[in-house]
Protein backbone atom coordinates (compact mmCIF):
# COMPACT_ATOMS: atom_id res chain seq x y z
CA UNK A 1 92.40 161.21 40.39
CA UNK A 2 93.85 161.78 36.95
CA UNK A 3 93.58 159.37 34.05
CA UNK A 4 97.88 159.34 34.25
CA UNK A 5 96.94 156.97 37.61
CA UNK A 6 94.31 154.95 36.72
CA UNK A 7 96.22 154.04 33.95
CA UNK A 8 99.41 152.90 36.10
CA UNK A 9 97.02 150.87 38.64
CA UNK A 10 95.48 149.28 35.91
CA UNK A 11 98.32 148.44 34.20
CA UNK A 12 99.91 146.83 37.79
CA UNK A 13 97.32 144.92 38.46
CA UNK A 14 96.92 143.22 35.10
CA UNK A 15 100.71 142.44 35.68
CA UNK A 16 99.65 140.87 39.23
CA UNK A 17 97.30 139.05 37.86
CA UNK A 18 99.37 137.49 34.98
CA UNK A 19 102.38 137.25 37.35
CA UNK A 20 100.63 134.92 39.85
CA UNK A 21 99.12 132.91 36.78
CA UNK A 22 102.12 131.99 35.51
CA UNK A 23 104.24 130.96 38.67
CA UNK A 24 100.81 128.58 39.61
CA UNK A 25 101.30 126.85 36.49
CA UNK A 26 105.13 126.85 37.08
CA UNK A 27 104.56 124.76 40.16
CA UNK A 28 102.04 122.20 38.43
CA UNK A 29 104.17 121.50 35.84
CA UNK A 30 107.53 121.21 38.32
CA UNK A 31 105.72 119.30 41.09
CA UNK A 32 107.27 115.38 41.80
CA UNK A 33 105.76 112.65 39.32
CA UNK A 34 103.10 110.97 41.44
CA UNK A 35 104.00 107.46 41.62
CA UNK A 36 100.95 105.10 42.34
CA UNK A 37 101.12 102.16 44.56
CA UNK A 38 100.85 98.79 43.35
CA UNK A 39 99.75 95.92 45.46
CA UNK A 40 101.34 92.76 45.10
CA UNK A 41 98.43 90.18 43.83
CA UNK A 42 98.08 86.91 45.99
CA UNK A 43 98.64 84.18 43.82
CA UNK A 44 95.58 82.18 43.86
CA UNK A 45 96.84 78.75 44.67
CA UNK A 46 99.68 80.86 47.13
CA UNK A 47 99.78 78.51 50.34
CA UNK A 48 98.71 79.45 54.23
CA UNK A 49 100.20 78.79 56.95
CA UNK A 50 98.92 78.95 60.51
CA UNK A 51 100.45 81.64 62.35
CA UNK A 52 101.15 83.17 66.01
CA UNK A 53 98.63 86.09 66.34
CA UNK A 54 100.11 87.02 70.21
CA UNK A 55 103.30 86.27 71.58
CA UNK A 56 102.86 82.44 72.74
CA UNK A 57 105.41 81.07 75.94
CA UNK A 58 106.04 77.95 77.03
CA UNK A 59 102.99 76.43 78.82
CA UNK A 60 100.43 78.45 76.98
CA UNK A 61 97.10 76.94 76.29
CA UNK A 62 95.86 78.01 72.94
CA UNK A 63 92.60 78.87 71.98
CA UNK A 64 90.57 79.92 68.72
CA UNK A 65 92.18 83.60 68.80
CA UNK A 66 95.75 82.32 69.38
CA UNK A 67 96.62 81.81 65.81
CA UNK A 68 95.11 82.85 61.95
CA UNK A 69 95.79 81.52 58.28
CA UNK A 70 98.75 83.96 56.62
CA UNK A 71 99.45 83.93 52.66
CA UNK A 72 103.28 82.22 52.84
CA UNK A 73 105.57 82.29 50.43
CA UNK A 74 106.24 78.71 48.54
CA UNK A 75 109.96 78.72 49.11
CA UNK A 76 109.75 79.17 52.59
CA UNK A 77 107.38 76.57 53.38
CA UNK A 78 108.41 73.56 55.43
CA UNK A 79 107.11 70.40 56.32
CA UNK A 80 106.28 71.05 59.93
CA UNK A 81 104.29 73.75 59.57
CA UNK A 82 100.08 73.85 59.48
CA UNK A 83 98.60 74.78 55.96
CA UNK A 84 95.10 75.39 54.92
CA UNK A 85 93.01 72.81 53.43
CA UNK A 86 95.80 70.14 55.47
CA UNK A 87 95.32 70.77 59.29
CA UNK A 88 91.98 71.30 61.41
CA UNK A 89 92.59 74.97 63.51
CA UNK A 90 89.53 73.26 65.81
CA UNK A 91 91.39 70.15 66.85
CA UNK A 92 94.43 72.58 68.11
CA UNK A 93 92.37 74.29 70.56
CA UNK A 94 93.72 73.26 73.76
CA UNK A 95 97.19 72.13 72.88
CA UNK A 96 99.68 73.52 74.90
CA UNK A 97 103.22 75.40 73.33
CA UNK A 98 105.97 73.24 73.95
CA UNK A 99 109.06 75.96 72.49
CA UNK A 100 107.79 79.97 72.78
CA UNK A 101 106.59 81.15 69.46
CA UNK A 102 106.64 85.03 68.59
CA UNK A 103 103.58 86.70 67.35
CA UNK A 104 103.20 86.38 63.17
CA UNK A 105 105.47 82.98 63.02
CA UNK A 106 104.27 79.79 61.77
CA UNK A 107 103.50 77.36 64.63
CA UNK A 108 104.92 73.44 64.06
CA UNK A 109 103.93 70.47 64.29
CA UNK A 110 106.92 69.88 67.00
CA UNK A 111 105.83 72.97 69.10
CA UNK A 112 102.72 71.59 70.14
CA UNK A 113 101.50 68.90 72.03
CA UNK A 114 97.98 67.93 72.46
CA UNK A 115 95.92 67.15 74.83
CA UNK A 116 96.26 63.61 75.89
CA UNK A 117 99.78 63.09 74.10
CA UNK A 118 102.63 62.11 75.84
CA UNK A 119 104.02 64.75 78.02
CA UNK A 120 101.21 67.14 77.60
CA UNK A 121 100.99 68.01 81.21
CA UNK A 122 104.18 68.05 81.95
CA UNK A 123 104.58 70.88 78.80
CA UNK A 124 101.49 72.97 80.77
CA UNK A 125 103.62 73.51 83.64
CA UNK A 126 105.20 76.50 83.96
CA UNK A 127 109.09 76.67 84.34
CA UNK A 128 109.15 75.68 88.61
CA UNK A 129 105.52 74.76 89.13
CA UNK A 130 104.52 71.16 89.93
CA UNK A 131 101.06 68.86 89.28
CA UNK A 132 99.02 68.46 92.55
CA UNK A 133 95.47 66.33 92.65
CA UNK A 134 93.05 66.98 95.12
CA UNK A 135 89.80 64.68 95.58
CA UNK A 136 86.60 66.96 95.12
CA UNK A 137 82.45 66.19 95.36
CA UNK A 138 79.59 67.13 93.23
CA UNK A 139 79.59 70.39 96.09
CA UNK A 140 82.93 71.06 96.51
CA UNK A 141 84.06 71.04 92.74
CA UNK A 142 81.43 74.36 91.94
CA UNK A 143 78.62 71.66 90.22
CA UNK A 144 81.39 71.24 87.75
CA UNK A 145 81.49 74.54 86.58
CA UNK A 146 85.12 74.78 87.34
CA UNK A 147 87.28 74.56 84.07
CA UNK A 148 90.56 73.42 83.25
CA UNK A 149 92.02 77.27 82.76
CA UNK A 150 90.26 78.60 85.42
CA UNK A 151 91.62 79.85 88.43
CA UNK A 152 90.09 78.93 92.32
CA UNK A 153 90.84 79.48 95.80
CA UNK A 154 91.19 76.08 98.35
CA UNK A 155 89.24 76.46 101.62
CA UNK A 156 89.65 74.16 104.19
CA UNK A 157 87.26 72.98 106.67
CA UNK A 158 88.02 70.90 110.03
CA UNK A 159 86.87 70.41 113.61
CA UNK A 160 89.15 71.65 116.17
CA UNK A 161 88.86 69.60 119.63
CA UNK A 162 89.88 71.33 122.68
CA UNK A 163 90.76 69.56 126.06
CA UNK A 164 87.85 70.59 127.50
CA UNK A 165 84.09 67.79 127.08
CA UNK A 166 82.05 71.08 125.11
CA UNK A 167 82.12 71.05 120.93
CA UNK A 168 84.68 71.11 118.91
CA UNK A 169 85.45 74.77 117.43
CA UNK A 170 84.39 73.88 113.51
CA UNK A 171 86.09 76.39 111.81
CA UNK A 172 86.70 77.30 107.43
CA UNK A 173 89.81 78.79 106.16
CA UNK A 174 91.26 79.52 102.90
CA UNK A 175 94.63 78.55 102.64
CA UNK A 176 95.85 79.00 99.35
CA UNK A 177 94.53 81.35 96.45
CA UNK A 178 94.67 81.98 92.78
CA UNK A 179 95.62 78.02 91.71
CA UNK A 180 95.35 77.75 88.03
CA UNK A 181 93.21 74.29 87.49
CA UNK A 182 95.11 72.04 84.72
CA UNK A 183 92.60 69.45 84.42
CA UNK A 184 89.49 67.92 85.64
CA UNK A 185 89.48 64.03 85.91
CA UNK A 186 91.86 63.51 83.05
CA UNK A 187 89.94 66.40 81.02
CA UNK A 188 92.49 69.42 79.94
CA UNK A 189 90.10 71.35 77.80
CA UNK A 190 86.41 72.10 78.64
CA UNK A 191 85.22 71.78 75.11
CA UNK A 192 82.55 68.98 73.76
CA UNK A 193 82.25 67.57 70.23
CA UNK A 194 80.19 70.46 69.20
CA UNK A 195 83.31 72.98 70.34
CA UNK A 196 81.01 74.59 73.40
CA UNK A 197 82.26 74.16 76.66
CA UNK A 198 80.67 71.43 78.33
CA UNK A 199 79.55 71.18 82.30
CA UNK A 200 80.35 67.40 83.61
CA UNK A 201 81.12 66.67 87.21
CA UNK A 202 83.93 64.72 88.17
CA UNK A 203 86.00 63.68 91.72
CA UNK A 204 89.19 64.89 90.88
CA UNK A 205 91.32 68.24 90.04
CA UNK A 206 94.83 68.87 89.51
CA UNK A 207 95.90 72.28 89.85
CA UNK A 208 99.11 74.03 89.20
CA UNK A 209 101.32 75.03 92.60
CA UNK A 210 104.65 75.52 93.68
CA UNK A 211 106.68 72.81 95.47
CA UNK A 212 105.92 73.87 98.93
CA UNK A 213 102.30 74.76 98.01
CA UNK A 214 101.99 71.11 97.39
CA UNK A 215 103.17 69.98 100.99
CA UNK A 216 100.74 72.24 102.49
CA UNK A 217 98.23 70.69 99.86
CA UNK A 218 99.50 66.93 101.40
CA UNK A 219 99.04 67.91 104.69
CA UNK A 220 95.66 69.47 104.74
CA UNK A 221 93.82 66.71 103.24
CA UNK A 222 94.92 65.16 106.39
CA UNK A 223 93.48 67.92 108.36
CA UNK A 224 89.98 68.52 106.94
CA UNK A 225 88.38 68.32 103.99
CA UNK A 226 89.06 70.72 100.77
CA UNK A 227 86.10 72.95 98.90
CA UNK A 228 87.02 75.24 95.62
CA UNK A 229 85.76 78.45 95.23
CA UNK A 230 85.95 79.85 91.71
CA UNK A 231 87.71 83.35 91.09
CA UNK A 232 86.81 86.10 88.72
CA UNK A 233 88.66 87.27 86.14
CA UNK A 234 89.31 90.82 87.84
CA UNK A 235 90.52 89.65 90.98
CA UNK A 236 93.91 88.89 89.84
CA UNK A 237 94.70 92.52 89.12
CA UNK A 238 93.18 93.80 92.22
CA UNK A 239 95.43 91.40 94.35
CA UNK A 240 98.39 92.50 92.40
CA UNK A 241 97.51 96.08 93.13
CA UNK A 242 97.04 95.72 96.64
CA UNK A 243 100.60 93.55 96.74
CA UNK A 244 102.08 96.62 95.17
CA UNK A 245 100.49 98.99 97.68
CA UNK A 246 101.09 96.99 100.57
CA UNK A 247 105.15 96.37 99.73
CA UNK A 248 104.55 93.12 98.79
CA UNK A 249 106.11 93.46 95.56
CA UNK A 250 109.05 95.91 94.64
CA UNK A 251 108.89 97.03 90.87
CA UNK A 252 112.47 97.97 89.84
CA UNK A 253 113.57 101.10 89.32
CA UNK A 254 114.45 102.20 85.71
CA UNK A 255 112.61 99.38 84.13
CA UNK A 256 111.17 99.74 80.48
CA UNK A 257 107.75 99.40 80.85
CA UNK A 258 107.97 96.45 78.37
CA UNK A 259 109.53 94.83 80.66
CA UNK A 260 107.72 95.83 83.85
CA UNK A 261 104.49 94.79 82.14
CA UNK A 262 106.00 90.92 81.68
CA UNK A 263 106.93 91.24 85.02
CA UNK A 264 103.56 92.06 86.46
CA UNK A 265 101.56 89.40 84.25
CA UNK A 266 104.19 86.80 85.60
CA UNK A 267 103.55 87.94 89.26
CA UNK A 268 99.37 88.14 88.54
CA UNK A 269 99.59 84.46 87.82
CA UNK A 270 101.50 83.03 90.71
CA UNK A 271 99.58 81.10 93.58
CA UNK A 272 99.69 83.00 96.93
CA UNK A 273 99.46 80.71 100.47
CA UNK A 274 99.14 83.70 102.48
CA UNK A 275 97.09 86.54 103.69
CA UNK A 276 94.21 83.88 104.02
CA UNK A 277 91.04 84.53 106.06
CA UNK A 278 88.26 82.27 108.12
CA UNK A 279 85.34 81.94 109.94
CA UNK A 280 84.30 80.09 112.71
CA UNK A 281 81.24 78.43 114.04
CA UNK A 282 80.28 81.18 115.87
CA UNK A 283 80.28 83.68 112.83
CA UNK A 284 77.47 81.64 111.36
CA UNK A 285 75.64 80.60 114.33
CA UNK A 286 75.22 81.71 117.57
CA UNK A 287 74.60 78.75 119.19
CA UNK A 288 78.38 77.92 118.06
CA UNK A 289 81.57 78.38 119.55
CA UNK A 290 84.27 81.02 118.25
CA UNK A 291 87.34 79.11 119.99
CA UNK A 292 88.97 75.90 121.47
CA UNK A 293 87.11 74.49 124.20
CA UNK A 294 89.06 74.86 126.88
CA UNK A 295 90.37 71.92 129.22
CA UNK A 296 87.84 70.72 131.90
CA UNK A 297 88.30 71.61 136.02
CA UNK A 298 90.34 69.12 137.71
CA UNK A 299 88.64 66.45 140.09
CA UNK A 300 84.91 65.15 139.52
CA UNK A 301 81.72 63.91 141.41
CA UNK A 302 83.11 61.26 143.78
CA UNK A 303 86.70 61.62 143.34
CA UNK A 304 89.77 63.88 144.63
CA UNK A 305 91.74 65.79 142.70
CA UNK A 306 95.52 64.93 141.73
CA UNK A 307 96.96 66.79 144.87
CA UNK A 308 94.04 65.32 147.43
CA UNK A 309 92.30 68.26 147.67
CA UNK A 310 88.70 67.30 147.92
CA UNK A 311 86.00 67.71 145.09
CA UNK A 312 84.66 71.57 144.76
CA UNK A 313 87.55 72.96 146.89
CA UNK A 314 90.27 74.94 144.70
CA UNK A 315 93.22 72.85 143.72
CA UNK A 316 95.68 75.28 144.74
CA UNK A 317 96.05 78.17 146.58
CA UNK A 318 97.95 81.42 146.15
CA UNK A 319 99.77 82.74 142.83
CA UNK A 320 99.45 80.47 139.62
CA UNK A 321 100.98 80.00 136.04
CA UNK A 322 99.10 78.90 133.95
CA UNK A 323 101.25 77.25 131.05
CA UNK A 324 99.75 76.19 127.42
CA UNK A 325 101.33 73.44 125.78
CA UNK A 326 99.16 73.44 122.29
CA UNK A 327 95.52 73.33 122.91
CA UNK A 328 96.24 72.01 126.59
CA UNK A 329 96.40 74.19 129.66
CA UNK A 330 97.98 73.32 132.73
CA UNK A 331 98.02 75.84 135.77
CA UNK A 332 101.23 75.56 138.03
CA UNK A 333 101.55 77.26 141.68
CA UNK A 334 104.51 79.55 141.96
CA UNK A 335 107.05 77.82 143.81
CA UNK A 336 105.69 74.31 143.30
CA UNK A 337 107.11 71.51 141.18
């Protein structure tokens, strides 16, 4: 290569070099004037106000993660709302929300109604439900580990006579399931003077049903007597699942899933009266029976039966019906009266 060429190459790459020098510093100097962000101070004696951390609906028991202290500004502050240093977040646990309050706004003094105020269980019904009491022992109640917030299952147990002289089938069912318990004696909130939950027993429980649940409440207290069983927290979404599977429930079509999600949280927390299951003497013993005795042959020792037939000859000869009228059986020849 002649010096001619190394010359040029030299030459073009010292303008290269100087080329891309100058358009970098071009584009510093052009670039947009950062602009750095300020953040507004917090006035130190700026006021807080006690505010919605979730949505909150009618009939919703609050607890210590339902609500949080937010700066507020002065101008906007009114009389009915909660500010530091003025109102105890503790002694609101357990009040229920009288008008819905969004998530971030202030609750009021009017929203809320604590527990043993005037219409306080009437404000932790949901919209249709109704206030049912049912009389409970030491046993039946869970030891009293059954709180108001909870939800339970009501099992019924009874002795069924037959028309026959052998035992009476004795027989457990349960008859309604997921019943939200609203309070314990006239406790609504589990919590003790330390804020723990506290374990007492007590004789009665009112739960939250809907207005037929409640006759079928009336009427098996009449029956039997009633037991609680105590549910777990995942069982209400496996029941829902299973009502979706099994047709139970139809989930519209088209629905934002906003929606479809309020719908399914409303439908987890109704009470169901069916699908029930039982057991029966016999599942727990062998030495008991798994149905009604049945009625007793007619005529005894001594005696004739009701046609004159005498004792240990059959009553009746030739084709039968044999009609059941509730637990009773009567057998009727074909032709006769």
């Amino acid at each position: 290569m002649d010096a001619k060429k190394i010359v040029l190459l030299v030459g073009a790459l010292i303008i290269a070099v100087t080329t891309a020098l100058l358009a970098r510093n071009m584009l510093g100097s052009s670039g947009s004037p950062q602009v750095n962000a300020q953040v507004m101070p917090v006035e130190a004696d700026q006021p807080h106000v006690l505010v919605a951390t979730k949505a909150l609906p009618v009939g919703t028991i609050l607890d210590a993660e339902s609500f949080r202290f937010q700066p507020w500004p002065k101008d906007l502050i009114e009389q009915a709302y909660y500010l530091r240093g003025q109102a105890d977040p503790a002694k609101l646990a357990g009040s229920v929300v009288r008008t819905a309050i969004s998530a971030g706004q202030p609750l009021t003094q009017g929203g809320l109604v604590k527990p043993g105020d005037r219409g306080f269980l009437a404000a932790a019904l949901s919209p249709g439900m109704r206030a049912v009491t049912v009389p409970v022992s030491a046993q039946s109640s869970v030891a009293g580990f059954v709180f108001p917030g909870d939800r339970i299952d009501l099992v019924l147990t009874q002795s069924v006579s037959g028309g026959g002289d052998g035992e009476p089938l004795k027989v457990s069912e349960t008859i309604l399931r997921n019943l939200r318990v609203l309070a314990t004696d006239q406790r609504m909130d589990a919590m003790g003077e330390d804020g723990k939950p506290e374990v007492r027993t007590y004789s009665n429980v009112t739960i939250e049903v809907t207005p037929k649940i409640a006759e079928k409440i009336a009427v098996s207290q009449t029956i039997g007597s009633l037991s609680m069983s105590l549910r777990s927290l995942a069982d209400n979404s496996s029941d829902l699942d299973a009502a979706i599977a099994g047709s139970d429930v139809t989930l519209p079509d088209g629905a934002n899933p906003k929606a479809e999600k309020a719908m399914l949280a409303k439908l987890a927390a109704q009470p169901v009266d069916r699908g029930g299951t039982y057991s029966t003497g016999a599942d727990v013993s062998r030495y008991q029976r798994s149905s009604v005795p049945a009625k007793a042959d007619a005529g005894a020792a001594g005696t004739a039966s009701p046609n004159g037939a005498p004792v240990g000859t059959v009553a009746f000869k030739g084709p039968a019906v044999r009609i059941a009228r509730g637990t009773n059986v009567t057998e009727v020849p074909v032709g006769g009266k």
